[in-house]
C-alpha atoms as a PDB file:
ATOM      1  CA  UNK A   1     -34.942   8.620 -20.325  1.00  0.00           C
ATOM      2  CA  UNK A   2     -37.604   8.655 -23.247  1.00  0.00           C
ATOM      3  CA  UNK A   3     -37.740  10.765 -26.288  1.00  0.00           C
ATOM      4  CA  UNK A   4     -39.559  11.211 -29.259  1.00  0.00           C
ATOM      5  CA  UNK A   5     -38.217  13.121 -32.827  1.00  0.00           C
ATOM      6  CA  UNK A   6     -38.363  13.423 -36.130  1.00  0.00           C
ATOM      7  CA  UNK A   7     -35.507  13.549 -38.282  1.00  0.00           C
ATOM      8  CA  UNK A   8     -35.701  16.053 -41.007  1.00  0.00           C
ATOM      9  CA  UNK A   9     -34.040  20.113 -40.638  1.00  0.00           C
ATOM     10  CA  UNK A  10     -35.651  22.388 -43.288  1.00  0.00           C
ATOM     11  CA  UNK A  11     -35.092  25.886 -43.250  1.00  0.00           C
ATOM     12  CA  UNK A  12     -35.537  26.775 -47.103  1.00  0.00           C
ATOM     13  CA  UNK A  13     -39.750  27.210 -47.748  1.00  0.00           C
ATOM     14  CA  UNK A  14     -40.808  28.384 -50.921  1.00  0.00           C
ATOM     15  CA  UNK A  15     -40.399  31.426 -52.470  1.00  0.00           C
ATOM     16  CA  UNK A  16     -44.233  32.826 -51.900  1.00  0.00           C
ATOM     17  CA  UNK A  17     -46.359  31.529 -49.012  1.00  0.00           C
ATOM     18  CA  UNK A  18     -47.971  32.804 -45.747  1.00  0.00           C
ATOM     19  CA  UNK A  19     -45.398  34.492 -43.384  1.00  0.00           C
ATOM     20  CA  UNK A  20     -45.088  32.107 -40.190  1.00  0.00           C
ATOM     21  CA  UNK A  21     -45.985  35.738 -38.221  1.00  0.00           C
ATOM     22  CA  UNK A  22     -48.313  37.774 -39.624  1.00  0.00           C
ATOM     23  CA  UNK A  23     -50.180  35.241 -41.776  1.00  0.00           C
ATOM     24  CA  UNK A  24     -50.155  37.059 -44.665  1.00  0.00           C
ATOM     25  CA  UNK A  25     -49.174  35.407 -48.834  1.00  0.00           C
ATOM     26  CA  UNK A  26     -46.279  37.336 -49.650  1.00  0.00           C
ATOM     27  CA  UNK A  27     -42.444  37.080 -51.371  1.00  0.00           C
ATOM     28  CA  UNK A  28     -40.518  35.481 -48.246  1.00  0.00           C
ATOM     29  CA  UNK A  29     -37.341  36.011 -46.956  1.00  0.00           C
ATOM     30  CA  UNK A  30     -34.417  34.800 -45.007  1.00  0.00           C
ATOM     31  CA  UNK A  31     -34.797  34.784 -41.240  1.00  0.00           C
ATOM     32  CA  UNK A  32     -31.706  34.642 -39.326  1.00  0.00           C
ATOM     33  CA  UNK A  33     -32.386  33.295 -35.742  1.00  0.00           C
ATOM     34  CA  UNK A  34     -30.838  34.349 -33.511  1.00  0.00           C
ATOM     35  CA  UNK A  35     -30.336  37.843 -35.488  1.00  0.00           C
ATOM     36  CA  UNK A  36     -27.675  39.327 -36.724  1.00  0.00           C
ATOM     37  CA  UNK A  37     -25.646  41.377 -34.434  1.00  0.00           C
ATOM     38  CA  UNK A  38     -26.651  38.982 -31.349  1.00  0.00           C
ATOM     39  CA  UNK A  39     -24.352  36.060 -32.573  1.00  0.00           C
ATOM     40  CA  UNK A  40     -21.396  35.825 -35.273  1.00  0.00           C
ATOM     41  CA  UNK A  41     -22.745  34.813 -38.238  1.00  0.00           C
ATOM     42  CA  UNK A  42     -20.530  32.009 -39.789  1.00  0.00           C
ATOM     43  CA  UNK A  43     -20.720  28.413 -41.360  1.00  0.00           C
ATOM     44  CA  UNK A  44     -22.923  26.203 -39.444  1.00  0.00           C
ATOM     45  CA  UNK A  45     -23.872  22.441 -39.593  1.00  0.00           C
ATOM     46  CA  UNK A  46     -27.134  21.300 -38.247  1.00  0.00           C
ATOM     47  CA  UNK A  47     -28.755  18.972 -37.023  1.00  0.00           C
ATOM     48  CA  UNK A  48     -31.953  17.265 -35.323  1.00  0.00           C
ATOM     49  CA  UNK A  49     -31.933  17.730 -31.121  1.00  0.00           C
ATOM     50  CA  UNK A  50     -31.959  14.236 -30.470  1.00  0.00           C
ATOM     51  CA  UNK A  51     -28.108  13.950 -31.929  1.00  0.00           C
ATOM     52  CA  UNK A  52     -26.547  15.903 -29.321  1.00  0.00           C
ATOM     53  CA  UNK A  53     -28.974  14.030 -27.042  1.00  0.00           C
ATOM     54  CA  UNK A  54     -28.039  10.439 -27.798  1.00  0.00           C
ATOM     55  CA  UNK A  55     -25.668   8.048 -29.306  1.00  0.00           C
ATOM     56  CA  UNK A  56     -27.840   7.123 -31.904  1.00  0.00           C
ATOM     57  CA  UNK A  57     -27.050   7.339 -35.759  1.00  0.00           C
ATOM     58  CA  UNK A  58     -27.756  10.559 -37.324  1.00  0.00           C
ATOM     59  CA  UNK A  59     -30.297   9.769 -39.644  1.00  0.00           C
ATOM     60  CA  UNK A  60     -30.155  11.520 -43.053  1.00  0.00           C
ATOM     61  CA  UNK A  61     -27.577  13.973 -44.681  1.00  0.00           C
ATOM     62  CA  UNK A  62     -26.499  16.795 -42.355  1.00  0.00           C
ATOM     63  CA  UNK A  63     -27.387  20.509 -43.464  1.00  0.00           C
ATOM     64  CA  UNK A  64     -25.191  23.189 -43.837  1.00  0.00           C
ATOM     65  CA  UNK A  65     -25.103  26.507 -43.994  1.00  0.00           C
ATOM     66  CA  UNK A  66     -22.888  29.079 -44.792  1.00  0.00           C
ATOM     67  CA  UNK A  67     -23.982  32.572 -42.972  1.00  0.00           C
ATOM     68  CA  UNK A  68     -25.834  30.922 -39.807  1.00  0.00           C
ATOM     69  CA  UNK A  69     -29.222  29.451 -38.980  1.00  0.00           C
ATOM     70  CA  UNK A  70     -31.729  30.750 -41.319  1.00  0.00           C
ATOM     71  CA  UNK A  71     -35.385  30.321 -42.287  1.00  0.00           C
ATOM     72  CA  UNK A  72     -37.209  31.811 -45.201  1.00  0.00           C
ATOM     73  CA  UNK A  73     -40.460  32.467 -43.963  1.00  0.00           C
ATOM     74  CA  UNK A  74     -41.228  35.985 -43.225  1.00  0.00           C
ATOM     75  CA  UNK A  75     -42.650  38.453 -45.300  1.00  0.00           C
ATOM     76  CA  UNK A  76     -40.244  41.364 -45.573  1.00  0.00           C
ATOM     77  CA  UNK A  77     -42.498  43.911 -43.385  1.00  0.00           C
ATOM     78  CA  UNK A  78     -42.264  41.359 -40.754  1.00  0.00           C
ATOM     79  CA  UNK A  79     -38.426  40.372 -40.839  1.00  0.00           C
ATOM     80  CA  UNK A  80     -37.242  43.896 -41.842  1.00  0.00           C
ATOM     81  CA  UNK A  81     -39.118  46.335 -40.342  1.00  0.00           C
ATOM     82  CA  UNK A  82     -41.067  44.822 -37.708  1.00  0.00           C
ATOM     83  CA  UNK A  83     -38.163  42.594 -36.092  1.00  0.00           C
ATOM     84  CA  UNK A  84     -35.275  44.603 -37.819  1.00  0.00           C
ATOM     85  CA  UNK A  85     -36.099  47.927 -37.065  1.00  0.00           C
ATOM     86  CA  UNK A  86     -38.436  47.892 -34.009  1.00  0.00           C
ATOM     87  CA  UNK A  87     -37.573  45.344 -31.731  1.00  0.00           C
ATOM     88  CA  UNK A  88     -34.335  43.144 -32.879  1.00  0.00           C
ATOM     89  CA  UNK A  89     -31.779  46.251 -31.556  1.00  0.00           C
ATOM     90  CA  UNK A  90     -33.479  46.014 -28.355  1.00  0.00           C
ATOM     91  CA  UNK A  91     -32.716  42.586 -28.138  1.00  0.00           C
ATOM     92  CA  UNK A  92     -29.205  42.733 -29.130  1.00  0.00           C
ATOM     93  CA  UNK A  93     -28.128  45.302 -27.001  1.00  0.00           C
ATOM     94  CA  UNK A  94     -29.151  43.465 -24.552  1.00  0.00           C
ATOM     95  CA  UNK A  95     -27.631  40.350 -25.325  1.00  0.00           C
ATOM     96  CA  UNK A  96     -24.339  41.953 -26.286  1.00  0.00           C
ATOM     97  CA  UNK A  97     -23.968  43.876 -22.636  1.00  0.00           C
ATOM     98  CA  UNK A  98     -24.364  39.876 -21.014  1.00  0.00           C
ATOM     99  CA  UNK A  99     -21.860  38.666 -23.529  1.00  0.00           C
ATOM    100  CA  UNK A 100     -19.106  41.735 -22.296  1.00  0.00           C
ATOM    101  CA  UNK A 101     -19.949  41.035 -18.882  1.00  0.00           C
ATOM    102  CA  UNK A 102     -19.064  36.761 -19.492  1.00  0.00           C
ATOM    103  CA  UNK A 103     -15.679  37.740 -21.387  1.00  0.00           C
ATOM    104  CA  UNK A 104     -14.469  40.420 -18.637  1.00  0.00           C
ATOM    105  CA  UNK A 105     -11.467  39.192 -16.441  1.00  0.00           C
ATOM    106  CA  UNK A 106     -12.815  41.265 -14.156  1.00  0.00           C
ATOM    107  CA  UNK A 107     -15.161  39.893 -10.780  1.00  0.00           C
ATOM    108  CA  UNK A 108     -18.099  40.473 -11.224  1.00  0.00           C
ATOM    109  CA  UNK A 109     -21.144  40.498  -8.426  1.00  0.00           C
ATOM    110  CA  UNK A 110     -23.474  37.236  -8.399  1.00  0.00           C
ATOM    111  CA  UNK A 111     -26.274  39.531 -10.238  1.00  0.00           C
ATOM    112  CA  UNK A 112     -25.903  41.962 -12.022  1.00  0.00           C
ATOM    113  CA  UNK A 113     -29.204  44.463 -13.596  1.00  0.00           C
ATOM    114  CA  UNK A 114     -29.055  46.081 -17.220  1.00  0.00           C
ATOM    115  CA  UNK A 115     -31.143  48.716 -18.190  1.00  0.00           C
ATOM    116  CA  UNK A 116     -32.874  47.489 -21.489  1.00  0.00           C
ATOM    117  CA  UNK A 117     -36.769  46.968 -23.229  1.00  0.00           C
ATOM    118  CA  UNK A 118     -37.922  43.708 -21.646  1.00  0.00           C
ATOM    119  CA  UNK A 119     -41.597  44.190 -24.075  1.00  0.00           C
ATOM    120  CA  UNK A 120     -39.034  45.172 -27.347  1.00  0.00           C
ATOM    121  CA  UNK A 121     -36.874  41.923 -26.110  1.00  0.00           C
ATOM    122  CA  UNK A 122     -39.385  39.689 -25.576  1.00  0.00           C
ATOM    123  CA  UNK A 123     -40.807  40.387 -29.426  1.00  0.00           C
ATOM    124  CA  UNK A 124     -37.915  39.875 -31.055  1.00  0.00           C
ATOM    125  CA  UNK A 125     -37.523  36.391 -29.058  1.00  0.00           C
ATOM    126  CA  UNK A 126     -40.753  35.070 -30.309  1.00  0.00           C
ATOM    127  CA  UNK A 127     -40.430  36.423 -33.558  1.00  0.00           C
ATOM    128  CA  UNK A 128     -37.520  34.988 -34.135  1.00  0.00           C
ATOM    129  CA  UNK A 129     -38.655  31.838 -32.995  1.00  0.00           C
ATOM    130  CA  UNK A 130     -42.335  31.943 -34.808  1.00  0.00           C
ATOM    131  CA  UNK A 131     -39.693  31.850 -37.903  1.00  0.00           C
ATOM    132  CA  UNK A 132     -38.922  28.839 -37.403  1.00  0.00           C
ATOM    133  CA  UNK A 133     -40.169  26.221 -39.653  1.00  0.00           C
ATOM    134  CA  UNK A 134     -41.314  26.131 -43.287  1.00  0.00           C
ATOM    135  CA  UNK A 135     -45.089  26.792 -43.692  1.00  0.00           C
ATOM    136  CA  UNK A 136     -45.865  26.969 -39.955  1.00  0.00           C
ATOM    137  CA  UNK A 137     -48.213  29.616 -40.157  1.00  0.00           C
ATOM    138  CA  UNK A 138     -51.043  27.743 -38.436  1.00  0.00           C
ATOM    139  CA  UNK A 139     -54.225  29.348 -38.095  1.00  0.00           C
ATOM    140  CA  UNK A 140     -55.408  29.192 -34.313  1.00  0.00           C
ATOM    141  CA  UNK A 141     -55.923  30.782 -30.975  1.00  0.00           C
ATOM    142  CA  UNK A 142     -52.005  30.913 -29.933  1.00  0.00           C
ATOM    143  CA  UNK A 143     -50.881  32.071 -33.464  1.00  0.00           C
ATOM    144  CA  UNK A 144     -53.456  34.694 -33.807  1.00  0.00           C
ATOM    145  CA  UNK A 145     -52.753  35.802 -29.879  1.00  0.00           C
ATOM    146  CA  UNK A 146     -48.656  36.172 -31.330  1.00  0.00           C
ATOM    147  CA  UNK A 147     -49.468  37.744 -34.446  1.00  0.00           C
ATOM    148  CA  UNK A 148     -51.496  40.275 -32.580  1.00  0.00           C
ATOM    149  CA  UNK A 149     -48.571  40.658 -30.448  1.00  0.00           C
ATOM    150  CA  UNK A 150     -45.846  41.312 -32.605  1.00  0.00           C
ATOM    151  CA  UNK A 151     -47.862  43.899 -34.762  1.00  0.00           C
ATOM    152  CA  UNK A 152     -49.565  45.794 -32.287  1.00  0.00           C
ATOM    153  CA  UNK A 153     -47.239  47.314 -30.157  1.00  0.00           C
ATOM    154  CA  UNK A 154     -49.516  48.520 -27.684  1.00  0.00           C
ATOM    155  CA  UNK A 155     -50.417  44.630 -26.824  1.00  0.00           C
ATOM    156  CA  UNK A 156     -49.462  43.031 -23.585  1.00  0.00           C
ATOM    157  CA  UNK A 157     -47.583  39.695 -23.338  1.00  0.00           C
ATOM    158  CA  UNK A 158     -50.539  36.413 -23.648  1.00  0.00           C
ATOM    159  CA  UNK A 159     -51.278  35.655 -20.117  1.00  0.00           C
ATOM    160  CA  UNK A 160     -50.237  32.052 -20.949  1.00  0.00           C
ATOM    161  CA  UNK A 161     -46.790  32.515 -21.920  1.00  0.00           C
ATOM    162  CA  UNK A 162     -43.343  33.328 -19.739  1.00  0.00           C
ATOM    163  CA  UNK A 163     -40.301  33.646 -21.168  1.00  0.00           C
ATOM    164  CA  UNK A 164     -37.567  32.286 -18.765  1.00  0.00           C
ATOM    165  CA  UNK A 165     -33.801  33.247 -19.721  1.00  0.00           C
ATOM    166  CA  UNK A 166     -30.052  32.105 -17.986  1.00  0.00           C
ATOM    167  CA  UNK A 167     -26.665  32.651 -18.911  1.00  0.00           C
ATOM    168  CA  UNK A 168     -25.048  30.319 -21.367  1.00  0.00           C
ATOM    169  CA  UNK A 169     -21.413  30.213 -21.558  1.00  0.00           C
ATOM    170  CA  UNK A 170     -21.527  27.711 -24.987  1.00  0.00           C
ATOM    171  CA  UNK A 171     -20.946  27.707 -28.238  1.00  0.00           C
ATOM    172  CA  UNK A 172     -23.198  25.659 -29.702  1.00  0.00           C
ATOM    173  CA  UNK A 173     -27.153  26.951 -30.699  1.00  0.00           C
ATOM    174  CA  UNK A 174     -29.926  25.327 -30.195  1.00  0.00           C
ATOM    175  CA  UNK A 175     -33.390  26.273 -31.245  1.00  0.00           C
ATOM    176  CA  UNK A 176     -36.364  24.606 -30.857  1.00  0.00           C
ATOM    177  CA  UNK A 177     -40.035  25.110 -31.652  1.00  0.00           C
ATOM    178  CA  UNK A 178     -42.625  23.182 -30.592  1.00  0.00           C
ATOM    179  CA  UNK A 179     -41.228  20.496 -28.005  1.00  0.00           C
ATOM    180  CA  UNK A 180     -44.126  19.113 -25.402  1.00  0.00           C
ATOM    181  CA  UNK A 181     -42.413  18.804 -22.144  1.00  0.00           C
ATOM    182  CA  UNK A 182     -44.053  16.209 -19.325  1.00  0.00           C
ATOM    183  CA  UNK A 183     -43.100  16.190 -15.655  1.00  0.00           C
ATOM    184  CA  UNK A 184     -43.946  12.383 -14.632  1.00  0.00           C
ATOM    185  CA  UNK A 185     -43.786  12.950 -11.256  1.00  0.00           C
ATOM    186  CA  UNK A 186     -46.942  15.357 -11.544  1.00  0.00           C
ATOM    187  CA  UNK A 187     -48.156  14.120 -14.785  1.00  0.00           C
ATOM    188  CA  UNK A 188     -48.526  17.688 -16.075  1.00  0.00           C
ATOM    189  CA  UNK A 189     -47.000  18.679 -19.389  1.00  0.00           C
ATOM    190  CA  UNK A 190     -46.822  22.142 -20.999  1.00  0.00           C
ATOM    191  CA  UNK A 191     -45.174  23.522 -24.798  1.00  0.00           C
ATOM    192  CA  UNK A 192     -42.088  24.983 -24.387  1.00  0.00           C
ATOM    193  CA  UNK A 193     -39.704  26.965 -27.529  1.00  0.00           C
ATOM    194  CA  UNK A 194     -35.804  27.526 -26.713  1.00  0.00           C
ATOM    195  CA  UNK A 195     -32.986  29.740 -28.133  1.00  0.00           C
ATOM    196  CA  UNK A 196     -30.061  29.120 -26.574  1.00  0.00           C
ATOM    197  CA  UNK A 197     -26.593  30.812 -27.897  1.00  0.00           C
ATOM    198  CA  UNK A 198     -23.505  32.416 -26.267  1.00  0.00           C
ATOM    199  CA  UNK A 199     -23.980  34.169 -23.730  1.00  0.00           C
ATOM    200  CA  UNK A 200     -27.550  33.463 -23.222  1.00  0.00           C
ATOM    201  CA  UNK A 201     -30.582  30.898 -23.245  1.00  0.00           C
ATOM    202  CA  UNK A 202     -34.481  31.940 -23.584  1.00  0.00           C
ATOM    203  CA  UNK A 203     -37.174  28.914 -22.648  1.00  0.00           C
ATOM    204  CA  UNK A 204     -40.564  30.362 -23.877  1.00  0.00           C
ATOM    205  CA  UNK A 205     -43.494  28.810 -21.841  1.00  0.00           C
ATOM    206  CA  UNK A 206     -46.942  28.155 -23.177  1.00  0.00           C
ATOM    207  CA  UNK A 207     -49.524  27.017 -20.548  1.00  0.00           C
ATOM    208  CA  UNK A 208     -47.175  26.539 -17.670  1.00  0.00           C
ATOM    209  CA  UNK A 209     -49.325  24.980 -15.175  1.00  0.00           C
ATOM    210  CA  UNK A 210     -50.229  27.337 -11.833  1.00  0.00           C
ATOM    211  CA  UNK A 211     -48.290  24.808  -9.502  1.00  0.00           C
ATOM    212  CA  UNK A 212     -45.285  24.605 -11.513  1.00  0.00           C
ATOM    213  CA  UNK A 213     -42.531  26.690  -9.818  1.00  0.00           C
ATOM    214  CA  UNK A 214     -39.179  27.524 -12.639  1.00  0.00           C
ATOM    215  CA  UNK A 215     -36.673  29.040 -10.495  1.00  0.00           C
ATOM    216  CA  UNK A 216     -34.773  31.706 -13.247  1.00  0.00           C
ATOM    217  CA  UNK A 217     -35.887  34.993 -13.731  1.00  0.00           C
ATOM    218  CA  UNK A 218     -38.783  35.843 -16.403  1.00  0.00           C
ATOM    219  CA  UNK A 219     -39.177  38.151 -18.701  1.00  0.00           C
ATOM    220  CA  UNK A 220     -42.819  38.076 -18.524  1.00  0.00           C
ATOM    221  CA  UNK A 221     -42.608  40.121 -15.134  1.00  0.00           C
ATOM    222  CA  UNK A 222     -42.597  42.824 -17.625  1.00  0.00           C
ATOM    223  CA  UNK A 223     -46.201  41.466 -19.831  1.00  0.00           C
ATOM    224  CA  UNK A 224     -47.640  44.703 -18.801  1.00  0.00           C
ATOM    225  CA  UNK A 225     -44.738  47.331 -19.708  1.00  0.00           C
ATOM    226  CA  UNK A 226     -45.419  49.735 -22.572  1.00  0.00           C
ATOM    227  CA  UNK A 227     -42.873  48.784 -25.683  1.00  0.00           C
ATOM    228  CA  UNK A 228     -41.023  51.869 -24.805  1.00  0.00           C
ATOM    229  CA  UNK A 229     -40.157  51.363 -21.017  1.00  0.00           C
ATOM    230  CA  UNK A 230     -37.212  50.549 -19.795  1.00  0.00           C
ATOM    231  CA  UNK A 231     -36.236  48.535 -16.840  1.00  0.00           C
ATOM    232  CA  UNK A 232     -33.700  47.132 -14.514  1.00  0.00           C
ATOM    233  CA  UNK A 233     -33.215  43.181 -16.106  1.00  0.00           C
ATOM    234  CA  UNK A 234     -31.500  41.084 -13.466  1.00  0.00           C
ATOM    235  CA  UNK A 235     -29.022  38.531 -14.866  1.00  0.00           C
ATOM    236  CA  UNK A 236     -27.907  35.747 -12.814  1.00  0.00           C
ATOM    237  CA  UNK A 237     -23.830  34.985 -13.052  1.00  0.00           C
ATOM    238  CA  UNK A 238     -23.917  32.510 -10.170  1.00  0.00           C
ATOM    239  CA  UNK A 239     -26.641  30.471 -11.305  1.00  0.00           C
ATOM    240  CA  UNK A 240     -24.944  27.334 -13.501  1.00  0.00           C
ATOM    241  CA  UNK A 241     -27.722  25.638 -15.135  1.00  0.00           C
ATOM    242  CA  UNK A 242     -26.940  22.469 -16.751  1.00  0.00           C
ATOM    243  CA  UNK A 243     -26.131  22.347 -20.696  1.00  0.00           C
ATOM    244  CA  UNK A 244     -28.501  20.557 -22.113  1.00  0.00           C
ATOM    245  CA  UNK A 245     -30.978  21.244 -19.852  1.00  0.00           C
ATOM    246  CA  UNK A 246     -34.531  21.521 -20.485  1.00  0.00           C
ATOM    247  CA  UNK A 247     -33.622  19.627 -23.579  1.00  0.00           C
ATOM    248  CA  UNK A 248     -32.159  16.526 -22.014  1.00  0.00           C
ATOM    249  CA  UNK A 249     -34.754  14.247 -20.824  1.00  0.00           C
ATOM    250  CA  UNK A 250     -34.495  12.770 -17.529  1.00  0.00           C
ATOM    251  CA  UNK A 251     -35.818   9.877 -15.179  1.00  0.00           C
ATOM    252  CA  UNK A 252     -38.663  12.495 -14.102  1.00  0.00           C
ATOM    253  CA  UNK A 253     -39.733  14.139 -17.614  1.00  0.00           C
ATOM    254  CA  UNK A 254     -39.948  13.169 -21.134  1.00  0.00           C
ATOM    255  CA  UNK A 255     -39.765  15.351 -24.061  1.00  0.00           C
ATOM    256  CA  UNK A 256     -41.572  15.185 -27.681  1.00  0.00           C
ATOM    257  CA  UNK A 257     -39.987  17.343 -30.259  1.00  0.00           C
ATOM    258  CA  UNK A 258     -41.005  18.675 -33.773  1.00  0.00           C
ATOM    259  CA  UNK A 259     -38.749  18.392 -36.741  1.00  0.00           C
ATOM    260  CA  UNK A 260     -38.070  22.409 -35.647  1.00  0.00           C
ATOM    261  CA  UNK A 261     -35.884  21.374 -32.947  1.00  0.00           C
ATOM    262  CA  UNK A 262     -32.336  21.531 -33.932  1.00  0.00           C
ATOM    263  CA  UNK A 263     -28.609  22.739 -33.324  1.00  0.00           C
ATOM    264  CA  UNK A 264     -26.173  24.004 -34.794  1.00  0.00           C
ATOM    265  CA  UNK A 265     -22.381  23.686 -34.647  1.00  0.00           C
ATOM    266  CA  UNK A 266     -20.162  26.288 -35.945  1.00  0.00           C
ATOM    267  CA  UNK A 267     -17.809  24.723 -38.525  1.00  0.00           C
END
């Protein structure tokens, strides 16, 4: 089992800069991933990935925060009325029907479907994540592909991203930007981003190679969809997928985080 990390957690950039999502130098402001109204919003601590991965040290002082996991990075067209208003109640509808269905005493069916806005679900997942990270506006093909995502509605999904999802019956968070992911046994290695929260996980995938088979359902079944259609989302009960996994490295993969990889324990 190999890994690679960094240590430090920052979530507090400056008070002016370039919004991680649209690019643009404006006041920022606080980010809360995932958002409000998807998880309870409490005291958190957080740390770096690799502590819940390993029994090394923790490096450094731990960070704390008292209203949940929050970046200031966004411009306030893109956090309030682009991820607020358009596509964040999408997202926690959705997530809120999944979390009744995991507390219910009552049996359930091994899948069940829920009629929601996969292309209004799948924004507010990157967005959310694209938050992450101080500065981290970075001028290239993939950010400029995202940014012309999440402000033109009428945009499909990149071809080179699938967003993968699972239930997760957990309380921890963890959310990670920016972690290179290598299958040994192939030698292939794509980018992958997570958010995973009660009473659900999201793995986005950037350049997943052709050959490369993830067995969970995808959201990017839906790349196509107009913002406004609705469809049938399948969720999995039956399907237990490890904890930690992808996170955990393993005898057949080794992982290479940023210093925006991190969870968070309520306290």
């Amino acid at each position: 089992m190999k890994t690679k990390h960094t240590q430090l957690v920052s979530t507090r950039g400056p008070h002016e800069g370039f919004c991680n999502i649209c690019g643009q130098f404006s006041t920022l402001t606080d980010d809360h991933t995932p958002p409000k109204g998807a998880v309870k919003i409490g005291k958190v601590e957080m740390r770096h990935i690799i502590h819940q991965l390993t029994a090394e040290k923790p490096v450094g002082k731990k960070r704390t925060s008292q209203n949940g996991v929050k970046y200031r990075t966004l411009c306030a067209r893109c956090n309030n009325e682009i991820l607020g208003h358009k596509y964040d109640p999408a997202f926690i509808s959705f997530v809120n029907t999944v979390g009744s269905y995991l507390r219910t005493k009552v049996t359930l069916p091994p899948t069940l479907t829920i009629s929601a806005l996969p292309q209004k679900i799948m924004r507010s997942i990157i967005g959310h994540l694209t938050a992450q990270g101080v500065e981290r506006h970075d001028f290239g093909k993939d950010t400029e592909a995202i940014r012309d995502y999440m402000l033109d509605s009428s945009r499909p999904l990149p071809e080179n991203v699938n967003i993968y999802y699972w239930i997760f019956p957990y309380t921890n968070q963890t959310l990670i930007r920016d972690c290179a992911y290598l299958d040994t046994p192939t030698g292939k290695s794509w980018l992958i981003w997570l958010m995973k929260f009660f009473p659900i996980a999201f793995m986005v995938v950037w350049d997943q190679p052709t050959d490369i088979v993830i067995r969970l359902p995808n959201l990017a079944a839906w790349r196509d969809i107009q913002v406004d259609e609705e469809r049938e989302i399948p969720v999995i009960l039956n399907q237990r997928v490890p904890q930690l996994w992808p996170e955990a490295p393993s005898d057949h993969s080794v992982l290479m985080y940023g210093k925006e990889a991190l969870v968070a324990l309520a306290r």
